[in-house]
Each structure stands twice: as structure tokens, then as C-alpha cells.
PDB file of N, CA and C in Angstrom:
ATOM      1  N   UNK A   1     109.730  95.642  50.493  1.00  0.00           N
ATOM      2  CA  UNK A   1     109.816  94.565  51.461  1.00  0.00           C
ATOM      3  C   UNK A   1     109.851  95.150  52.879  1.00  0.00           C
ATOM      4  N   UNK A   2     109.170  94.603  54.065  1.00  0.00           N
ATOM      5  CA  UNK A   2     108.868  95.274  55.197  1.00  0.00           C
ATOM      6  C   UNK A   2     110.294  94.719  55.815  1.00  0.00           C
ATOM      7  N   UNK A   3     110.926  95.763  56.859  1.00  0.00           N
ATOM      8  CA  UNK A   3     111.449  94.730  57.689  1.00  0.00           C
ATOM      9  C   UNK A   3     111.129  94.175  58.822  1.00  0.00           C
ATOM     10  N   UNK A   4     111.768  93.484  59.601  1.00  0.00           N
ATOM     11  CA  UNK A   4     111.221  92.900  60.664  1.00  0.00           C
ATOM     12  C   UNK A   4     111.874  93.434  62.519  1.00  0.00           C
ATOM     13  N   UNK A   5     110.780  93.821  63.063  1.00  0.00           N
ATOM     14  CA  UNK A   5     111.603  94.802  63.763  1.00  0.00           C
ATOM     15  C   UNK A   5     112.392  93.464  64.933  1.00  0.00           C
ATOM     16  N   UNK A   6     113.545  94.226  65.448  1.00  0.00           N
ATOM     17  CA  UNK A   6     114.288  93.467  66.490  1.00  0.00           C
ATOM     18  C   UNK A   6     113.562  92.530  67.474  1.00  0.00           C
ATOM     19  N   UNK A   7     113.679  91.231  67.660  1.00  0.00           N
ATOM     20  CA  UNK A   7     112.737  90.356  68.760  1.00  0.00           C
ATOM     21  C   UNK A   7     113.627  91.069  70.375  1.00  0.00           C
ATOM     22  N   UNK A   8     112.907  91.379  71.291  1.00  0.00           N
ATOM     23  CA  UNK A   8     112.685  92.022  71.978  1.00  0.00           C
ATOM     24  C   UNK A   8     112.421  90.749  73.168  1.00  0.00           C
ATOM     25  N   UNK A   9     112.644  90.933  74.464  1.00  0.00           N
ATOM     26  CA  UNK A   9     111.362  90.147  75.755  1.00  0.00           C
ATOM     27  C   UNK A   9     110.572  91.144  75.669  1.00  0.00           C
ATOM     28  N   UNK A  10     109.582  90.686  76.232  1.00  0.00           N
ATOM     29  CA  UNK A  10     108.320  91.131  76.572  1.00  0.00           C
ATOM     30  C   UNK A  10     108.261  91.896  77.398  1.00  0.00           C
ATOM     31  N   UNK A  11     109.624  91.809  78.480  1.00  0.00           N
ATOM     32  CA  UNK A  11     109.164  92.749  79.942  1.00  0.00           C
ATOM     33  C   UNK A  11     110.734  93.972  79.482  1.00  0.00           C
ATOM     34  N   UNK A  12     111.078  93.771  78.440  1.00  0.00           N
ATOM     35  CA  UNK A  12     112.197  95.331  78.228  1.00  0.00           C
ATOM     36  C   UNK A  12     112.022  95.570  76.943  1.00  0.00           C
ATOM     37  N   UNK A  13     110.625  96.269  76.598  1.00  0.00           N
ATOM     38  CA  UNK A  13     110.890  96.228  74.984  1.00  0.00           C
ATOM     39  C   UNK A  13     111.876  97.314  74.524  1.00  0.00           C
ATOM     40  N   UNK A  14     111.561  98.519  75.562  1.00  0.00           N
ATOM     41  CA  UNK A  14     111.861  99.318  74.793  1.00  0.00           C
ATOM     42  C   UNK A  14     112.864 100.252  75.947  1.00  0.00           C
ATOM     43  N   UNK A  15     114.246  99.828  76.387  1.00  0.00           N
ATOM     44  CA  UNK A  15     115.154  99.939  77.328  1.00  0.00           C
ATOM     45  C   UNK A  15     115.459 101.321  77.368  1.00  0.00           C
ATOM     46  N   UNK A  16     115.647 102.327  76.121  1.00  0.00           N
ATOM     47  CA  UNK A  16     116.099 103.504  76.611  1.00  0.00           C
ATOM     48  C   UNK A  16     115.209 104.621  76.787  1.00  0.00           C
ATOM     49  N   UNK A  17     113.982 104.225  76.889  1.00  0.00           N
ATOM     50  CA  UNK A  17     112.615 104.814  76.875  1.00  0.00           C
ATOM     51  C   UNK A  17     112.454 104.245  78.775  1.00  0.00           C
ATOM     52  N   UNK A  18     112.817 103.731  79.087  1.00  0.00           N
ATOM     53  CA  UNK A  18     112.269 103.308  80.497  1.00  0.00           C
ATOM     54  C   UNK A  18     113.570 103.247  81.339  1.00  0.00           C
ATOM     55  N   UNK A  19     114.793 103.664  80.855  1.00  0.00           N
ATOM     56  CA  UNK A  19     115.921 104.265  81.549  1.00  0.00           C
ATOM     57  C   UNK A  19     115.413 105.467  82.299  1.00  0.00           C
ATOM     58  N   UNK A  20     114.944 106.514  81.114  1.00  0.00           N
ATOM     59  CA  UNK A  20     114.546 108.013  80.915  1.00  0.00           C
ATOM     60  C   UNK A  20     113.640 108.048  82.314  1.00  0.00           C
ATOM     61  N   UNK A  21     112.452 107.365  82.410  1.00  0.00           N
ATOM     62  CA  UNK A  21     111.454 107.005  83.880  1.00  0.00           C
ATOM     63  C   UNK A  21     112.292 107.086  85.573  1.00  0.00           C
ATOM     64  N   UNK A  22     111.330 107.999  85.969  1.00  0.00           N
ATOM     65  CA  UNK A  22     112.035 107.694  87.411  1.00  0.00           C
ATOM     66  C   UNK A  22     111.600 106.285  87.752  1.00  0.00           C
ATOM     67  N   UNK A  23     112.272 105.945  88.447  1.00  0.00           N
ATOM     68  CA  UNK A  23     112.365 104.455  89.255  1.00  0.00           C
ATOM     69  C   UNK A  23     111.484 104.346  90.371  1.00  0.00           C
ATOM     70  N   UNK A  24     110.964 103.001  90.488  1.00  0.00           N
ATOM     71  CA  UNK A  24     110.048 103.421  91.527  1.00  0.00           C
ATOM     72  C   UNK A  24     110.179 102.133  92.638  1.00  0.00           C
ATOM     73  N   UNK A  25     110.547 102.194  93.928  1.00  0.00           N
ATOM     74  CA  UNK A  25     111.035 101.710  94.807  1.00  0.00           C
ATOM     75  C   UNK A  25     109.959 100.712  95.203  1.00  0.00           C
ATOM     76  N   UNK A  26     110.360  99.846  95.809  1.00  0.00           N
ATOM     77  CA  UNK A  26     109.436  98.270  97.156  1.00  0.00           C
ATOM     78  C   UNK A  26     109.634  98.992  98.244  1.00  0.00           C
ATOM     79  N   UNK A  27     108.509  98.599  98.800  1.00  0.00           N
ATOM     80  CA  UNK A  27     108.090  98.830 100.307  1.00  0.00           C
ATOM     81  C   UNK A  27     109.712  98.132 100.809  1.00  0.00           C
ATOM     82  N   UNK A  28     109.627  97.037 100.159  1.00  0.00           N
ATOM     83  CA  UNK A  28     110.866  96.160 100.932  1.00  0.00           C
ATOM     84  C   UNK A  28     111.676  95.363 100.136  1.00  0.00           C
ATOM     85  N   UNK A  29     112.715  95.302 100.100  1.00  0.00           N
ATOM     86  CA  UNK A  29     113.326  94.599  98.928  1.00  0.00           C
ATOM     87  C   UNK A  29     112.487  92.848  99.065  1.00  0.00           C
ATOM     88  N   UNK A  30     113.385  92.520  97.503  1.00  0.00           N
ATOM     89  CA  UNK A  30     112.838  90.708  97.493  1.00  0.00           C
ATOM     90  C   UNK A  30     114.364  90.096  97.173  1.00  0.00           C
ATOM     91  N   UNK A  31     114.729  89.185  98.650  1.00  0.00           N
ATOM     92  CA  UNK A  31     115.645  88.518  98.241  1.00  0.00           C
ATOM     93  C   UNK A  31     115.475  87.608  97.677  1.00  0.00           C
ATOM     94  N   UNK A  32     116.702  86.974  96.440  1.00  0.00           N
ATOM     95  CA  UNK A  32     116.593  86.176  95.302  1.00  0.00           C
ATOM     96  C   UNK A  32     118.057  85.360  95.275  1.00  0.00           C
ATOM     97  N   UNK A  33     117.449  84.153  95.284  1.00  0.00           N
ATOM     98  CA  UNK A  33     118.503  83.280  95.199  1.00  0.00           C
ATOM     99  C   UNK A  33     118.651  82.618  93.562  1.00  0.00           C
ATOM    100  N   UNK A  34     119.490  83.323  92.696  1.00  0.00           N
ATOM    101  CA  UNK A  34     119.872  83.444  91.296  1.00  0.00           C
ATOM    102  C   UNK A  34     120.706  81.873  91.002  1.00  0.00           C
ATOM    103  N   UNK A  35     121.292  81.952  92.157  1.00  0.00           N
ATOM    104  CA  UNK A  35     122.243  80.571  91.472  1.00  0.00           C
ATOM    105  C   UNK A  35     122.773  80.009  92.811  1.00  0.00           C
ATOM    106  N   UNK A  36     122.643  78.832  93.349  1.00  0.00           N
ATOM    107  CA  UNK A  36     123.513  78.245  94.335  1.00  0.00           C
ATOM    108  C   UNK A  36     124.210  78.978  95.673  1.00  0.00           C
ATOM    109  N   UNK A  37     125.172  79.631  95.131  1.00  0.00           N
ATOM    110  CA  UNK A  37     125.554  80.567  95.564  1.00  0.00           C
ATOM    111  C   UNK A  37     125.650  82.041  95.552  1.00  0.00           C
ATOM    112  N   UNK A  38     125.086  82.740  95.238  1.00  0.00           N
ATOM    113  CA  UNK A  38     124.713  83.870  94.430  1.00  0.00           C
ATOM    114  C   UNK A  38     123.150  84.552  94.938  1.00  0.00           C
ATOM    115  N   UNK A  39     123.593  85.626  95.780  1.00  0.00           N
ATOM    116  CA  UNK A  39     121.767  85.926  95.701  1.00  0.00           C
ATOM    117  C   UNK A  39     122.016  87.379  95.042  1.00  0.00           C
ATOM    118  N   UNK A  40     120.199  87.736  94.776  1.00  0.00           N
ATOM    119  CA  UNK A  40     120.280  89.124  94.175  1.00  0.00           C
ATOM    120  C   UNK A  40     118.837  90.080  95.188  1.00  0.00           C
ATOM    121  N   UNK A  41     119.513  91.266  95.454  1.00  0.00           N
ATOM    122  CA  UNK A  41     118.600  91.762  96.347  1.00  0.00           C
ATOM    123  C   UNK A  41     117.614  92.740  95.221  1.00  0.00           C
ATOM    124  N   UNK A  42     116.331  92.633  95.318  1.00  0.00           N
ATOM    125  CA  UNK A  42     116.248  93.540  94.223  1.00  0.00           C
ATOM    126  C   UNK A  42     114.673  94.213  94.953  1.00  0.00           C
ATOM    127  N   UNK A  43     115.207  96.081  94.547  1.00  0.00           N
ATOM    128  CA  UNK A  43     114.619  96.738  95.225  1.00  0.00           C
ATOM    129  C   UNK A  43     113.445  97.739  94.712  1.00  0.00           C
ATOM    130  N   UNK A  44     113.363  98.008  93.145  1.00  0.00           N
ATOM    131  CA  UNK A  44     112.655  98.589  93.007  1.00  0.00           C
ATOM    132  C   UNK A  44     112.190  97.933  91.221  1.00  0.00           C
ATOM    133  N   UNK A  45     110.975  98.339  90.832  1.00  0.00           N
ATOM    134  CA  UNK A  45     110.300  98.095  89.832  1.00  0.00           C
ATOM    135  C   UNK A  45     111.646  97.974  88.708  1.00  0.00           C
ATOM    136  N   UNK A  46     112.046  98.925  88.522  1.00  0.00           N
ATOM    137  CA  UNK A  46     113.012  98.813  87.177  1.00  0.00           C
ATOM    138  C   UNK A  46     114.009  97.586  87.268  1.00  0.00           C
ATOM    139  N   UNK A  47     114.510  97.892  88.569  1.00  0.00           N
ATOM    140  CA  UNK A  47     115.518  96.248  89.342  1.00  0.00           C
ATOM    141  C   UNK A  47     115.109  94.956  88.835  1.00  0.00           C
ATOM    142  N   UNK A  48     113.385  94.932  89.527  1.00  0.00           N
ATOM    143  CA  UNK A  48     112.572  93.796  88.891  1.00  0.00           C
ATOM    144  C   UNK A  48     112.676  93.436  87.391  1.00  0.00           C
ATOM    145  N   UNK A  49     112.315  94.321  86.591  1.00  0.00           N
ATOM    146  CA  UNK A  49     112.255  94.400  84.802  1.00  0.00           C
ATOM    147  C   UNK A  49     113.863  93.937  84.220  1.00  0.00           C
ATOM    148  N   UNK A  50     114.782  94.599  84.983  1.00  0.00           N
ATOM    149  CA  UNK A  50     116.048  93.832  84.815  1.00  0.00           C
ATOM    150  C   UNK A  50     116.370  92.230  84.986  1.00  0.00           C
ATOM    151  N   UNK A  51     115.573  92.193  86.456  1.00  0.00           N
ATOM    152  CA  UNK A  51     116.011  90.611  86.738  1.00  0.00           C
ATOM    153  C   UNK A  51     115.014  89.657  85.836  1.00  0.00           C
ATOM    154  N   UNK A  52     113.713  89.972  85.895  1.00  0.00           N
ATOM    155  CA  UNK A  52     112.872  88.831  84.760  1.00  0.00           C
ATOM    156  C   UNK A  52     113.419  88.775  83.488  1.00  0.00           C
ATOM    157  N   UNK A  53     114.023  90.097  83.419  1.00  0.00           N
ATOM    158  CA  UNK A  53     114.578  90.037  81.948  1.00  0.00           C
ATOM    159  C   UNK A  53     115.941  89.127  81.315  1.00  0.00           C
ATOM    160  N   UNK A  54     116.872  89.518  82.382  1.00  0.00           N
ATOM    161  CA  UNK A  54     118.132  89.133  82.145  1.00  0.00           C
ATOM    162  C   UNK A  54     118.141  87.686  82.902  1.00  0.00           C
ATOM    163  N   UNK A  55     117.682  87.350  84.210  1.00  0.00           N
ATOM    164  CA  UNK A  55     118.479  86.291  84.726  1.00  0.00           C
ATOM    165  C   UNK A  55     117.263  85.877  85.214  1.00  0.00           C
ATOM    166  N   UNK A  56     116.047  85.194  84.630  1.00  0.00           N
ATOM    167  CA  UNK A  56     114.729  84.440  84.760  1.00  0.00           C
ATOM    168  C   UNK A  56     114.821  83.108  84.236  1.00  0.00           C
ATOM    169  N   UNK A  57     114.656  81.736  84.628  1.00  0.00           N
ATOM    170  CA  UNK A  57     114.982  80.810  83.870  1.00  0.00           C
ATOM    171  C   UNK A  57     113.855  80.918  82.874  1.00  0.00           C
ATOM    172  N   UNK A  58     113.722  80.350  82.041  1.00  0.00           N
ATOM    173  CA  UNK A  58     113.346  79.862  80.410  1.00  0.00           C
ATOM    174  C   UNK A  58     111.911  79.509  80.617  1.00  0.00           C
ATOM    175  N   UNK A  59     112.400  78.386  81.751  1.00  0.00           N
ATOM    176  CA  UNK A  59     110.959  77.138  81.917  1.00  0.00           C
ATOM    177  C   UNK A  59     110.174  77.967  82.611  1.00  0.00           C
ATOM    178  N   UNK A  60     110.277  79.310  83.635  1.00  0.00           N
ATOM    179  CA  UNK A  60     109.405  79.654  84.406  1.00  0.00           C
ATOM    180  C   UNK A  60     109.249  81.010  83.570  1.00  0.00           C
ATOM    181  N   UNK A  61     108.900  81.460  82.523  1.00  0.00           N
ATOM    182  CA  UNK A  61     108.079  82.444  81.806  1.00  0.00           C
ATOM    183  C   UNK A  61     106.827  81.645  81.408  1.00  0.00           C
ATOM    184  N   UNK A  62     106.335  81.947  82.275  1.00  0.00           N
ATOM    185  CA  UNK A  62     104.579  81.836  82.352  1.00  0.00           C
ATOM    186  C   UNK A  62     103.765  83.125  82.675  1.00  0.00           C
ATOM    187  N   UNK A  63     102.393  82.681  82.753  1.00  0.00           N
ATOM    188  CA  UNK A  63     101.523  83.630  83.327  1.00  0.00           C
ATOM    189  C   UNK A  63     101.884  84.848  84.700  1.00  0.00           C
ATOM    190  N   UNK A  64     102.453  83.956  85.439  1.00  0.00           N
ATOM    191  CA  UNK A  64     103.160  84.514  86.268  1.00  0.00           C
ATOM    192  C   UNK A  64     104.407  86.082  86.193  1.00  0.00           C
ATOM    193  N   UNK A  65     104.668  84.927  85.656  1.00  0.00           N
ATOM    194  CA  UNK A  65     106.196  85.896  85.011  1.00  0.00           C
ATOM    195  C   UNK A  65     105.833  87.316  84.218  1.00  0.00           C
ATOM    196  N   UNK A  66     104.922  87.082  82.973  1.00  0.00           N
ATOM    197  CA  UNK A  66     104.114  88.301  82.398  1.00  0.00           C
ATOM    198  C   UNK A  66     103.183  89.261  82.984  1.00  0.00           C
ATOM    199  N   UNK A  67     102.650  88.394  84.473  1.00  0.00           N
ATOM    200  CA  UNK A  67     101.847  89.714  84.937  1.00  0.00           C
ATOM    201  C   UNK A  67     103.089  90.231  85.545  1.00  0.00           C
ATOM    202  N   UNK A  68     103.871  89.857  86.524  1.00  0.00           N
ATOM    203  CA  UNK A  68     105.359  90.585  86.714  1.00  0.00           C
ATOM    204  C   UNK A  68     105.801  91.599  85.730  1.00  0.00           C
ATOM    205  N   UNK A  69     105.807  91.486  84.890  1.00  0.00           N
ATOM    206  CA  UNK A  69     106.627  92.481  83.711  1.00  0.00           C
ATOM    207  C   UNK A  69     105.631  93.267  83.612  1.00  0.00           C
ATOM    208  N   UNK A  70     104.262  92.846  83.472  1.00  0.00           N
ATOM    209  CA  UNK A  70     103.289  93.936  83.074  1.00  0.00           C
ATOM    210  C   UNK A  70     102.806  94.984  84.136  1.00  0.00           C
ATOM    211  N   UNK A  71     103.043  94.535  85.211  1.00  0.00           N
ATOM    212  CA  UNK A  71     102.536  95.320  86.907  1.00  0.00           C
ATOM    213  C   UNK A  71     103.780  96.128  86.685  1.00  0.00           C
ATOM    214  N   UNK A  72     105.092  95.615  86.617  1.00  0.00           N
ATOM    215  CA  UNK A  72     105.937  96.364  87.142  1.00  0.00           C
ATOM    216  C   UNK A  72     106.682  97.795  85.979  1.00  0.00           C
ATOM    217  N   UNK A  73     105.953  97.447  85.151  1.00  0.00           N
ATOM    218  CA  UNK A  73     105.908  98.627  83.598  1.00  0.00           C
ATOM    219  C   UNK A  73     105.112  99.432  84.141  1.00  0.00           C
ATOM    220  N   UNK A  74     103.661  99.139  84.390  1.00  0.00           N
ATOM    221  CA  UNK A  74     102.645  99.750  85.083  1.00  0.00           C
ATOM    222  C   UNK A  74     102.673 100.574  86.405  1.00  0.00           C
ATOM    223  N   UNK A  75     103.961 100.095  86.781  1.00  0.00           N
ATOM    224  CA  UNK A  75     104.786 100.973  88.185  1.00  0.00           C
ATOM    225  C   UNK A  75     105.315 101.773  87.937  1.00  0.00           C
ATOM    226  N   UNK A  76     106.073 101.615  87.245  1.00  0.00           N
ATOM    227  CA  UNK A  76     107.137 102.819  86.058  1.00  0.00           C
ATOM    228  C   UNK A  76     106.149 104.133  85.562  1.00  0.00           C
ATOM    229  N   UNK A  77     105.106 103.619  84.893  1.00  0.00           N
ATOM    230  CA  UNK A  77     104.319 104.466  84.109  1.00  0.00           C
ATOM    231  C   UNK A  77     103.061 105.120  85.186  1.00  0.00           C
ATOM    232  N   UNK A  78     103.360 104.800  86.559  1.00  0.00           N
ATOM    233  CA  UNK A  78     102.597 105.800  87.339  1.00  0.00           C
ATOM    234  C   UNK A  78     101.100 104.723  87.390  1.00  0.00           C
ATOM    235  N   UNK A  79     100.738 103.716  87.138  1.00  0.00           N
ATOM    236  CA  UNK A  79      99.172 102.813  86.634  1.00  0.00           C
ATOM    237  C   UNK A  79      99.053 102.451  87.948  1.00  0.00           C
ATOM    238  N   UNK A  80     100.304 101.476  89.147  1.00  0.00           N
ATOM    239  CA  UNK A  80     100.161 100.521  89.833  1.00  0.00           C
ATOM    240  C   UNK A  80     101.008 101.388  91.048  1.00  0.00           C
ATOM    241  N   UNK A  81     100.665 100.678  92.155  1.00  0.00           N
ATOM    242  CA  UNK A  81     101.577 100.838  93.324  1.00  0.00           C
ATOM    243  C   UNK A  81     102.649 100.116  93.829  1.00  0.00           C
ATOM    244  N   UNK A  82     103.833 100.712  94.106  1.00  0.00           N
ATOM    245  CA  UNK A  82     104.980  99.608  94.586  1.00  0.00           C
ATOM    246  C   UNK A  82     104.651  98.542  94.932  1.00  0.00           C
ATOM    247  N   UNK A  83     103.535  98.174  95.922  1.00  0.00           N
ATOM    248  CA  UNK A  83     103.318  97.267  96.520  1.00  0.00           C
ATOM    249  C   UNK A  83     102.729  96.108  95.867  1.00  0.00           C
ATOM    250  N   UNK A  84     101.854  96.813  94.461  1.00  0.00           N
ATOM    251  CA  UNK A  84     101.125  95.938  93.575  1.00  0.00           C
ATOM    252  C   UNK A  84     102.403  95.013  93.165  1.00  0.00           C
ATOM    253  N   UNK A  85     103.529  96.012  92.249  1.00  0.00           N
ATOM    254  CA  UNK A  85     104.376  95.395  91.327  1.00  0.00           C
ATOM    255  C   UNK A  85     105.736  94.252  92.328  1.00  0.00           C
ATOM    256  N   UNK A  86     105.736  94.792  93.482  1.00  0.00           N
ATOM    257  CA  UNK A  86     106.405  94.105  94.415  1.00  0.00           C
ATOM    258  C   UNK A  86     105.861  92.631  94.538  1.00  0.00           C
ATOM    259  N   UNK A  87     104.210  92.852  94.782  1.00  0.00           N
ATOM    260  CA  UNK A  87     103.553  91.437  95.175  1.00  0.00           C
ATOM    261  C   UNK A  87     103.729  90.408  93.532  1.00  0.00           C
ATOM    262  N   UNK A  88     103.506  91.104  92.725  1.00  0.00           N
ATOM    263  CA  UNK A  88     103.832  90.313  91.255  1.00  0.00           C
ATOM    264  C   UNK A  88     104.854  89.401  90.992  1.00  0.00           C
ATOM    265  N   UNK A  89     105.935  90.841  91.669  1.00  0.00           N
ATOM    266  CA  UNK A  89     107.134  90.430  91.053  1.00  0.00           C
ATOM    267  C   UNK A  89     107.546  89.032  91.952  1.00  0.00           C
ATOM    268  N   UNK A  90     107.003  88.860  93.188  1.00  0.00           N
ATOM    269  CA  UNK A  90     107.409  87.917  94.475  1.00  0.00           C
ATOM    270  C   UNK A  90     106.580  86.618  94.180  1.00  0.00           C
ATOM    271  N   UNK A  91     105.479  86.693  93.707  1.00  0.00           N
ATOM    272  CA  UNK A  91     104.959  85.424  93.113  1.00  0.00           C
ATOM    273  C   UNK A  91     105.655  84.557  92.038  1.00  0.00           C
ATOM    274  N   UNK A  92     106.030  85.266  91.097  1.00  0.00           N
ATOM    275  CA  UNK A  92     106.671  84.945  90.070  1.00  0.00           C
ATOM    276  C   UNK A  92     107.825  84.125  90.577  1.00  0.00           C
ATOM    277  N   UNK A  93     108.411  85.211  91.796  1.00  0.00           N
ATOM    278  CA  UNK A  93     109.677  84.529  91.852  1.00  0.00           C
ATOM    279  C   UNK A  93     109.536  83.168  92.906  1.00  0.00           C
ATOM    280  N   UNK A  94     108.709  83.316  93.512  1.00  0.00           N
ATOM    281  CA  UNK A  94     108.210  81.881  94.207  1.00  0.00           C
ATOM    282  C   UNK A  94     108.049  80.904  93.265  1.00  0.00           C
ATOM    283  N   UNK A  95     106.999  80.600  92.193  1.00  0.00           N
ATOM    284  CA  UNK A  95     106.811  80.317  91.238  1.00  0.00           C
ATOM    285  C   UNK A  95     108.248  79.501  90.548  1.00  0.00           C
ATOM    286  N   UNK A  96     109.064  80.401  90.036  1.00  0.00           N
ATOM    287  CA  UNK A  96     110.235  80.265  89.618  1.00  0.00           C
ATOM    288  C   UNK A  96     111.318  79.117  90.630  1.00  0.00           C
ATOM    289  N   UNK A  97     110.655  79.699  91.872  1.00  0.00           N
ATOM    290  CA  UNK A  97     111.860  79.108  93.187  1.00  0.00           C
ATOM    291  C   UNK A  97     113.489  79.996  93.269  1.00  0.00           C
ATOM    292  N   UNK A  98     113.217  80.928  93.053  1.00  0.00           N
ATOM    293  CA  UNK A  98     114.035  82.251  93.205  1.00  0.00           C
ATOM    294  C   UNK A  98     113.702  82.573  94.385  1.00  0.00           C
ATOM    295  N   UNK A  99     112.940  82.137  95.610  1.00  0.00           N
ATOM    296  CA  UNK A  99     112.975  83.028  96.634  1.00  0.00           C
ATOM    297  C   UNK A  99     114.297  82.604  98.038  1.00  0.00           C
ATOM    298  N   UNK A 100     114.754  83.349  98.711  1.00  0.00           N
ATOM    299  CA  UNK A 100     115.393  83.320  99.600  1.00  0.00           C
ATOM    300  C   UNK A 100     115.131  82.680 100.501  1.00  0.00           C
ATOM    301  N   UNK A 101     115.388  81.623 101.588  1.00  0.00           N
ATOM    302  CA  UNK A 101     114.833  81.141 101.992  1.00  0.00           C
ATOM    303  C   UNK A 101     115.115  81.964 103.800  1.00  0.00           C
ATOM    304  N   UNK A 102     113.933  82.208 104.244  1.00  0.00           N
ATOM    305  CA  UNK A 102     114.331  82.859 105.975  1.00  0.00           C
ATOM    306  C   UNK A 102     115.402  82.243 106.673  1.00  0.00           C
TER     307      UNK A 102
END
């Protein structure tokens, strides 16, 4: 009988494999307004993979949201440029309505 491996998100499959990765920084952070009161400043690719992961609402994992996880893996792994996975990650969070407002 096969087993069935652990369900996983999509944007941290594999957490202690991408601990091990140097981190790779934003031109500029993206402020994020998480909850009411509560913002989260988040500054580099791995930061990003944390926040879609852990504290992304439900309803806004879309298209959006997955090229986010996938640019910003692709940052990690040397593929993309900060700036790529930065611009991803900032759509998404527009998208979402996570952004800070000026």
C-alpha cells in the first residue's frame, strides 16, 4: 500500500531545504496591512514565502498568489531577480488588499 505524502502549500513545500538557501533581499520592503491593526513589513523573498504561506487569506489564492510563490522560489534558487519576485509578490498583495496604504 503506497502512502500518501504530507499535504503541503504550494509556496513552502519543502521548508528545511529552503531554510539551508541564502535569502535574497527587495530593492525595498512591501508594507502589509495583515489585520486592522497589525502591519507586516516584509523584506526579502523568503519573508514573502513565509507571509503567502502563513498569513494569506484563503479567498485570495489565485493566479496571482501562485505566480508569487513561484517567482519568489525562483529568487531563492538564483532563476529571477529581487525585483521580479518583489513585483509578484506586491501584486498579489494588492490583489489580496494587503497593501499599506501611503
Amino acid at each position: 500500500m503506497l502512502r500518501e505524502a504530507p499535504i503541503t502549500s504550494r509556496c513552502n513545500r519543502s521548508v528545511g531545504a529552503e531554510k539551508a538557501m541564502r535569502d535574497i533581499r527587495f530593492p525595498e520592503p512591501v508594507r502589509l496591512r495583515v489585520r486592522p491593526s497589525r502591519e507586516r513589513v516584509v523584506a526579502s523573498s523568503w519573508e514573502a514565502l513565509e507571509c503567502l504561506h502563513d498569513q494569506w487569506p484563503e479567498w485570495a489564492r489565485g493566479p496571482s498568489y501562485r505566480a508569487a510563490c513561484r517567482t519568489c522560489r525562483d529568487s531563492l534558487d538564483g532563476w529571477r531577480a529581487p525585483q521580479q519576485a518583489r513585483r509578484a509578490f506586491l501584486k498579489a498583495a494588492r490583489r489580496a488588499g494587503l497593501v499599506q496604504a501611503s
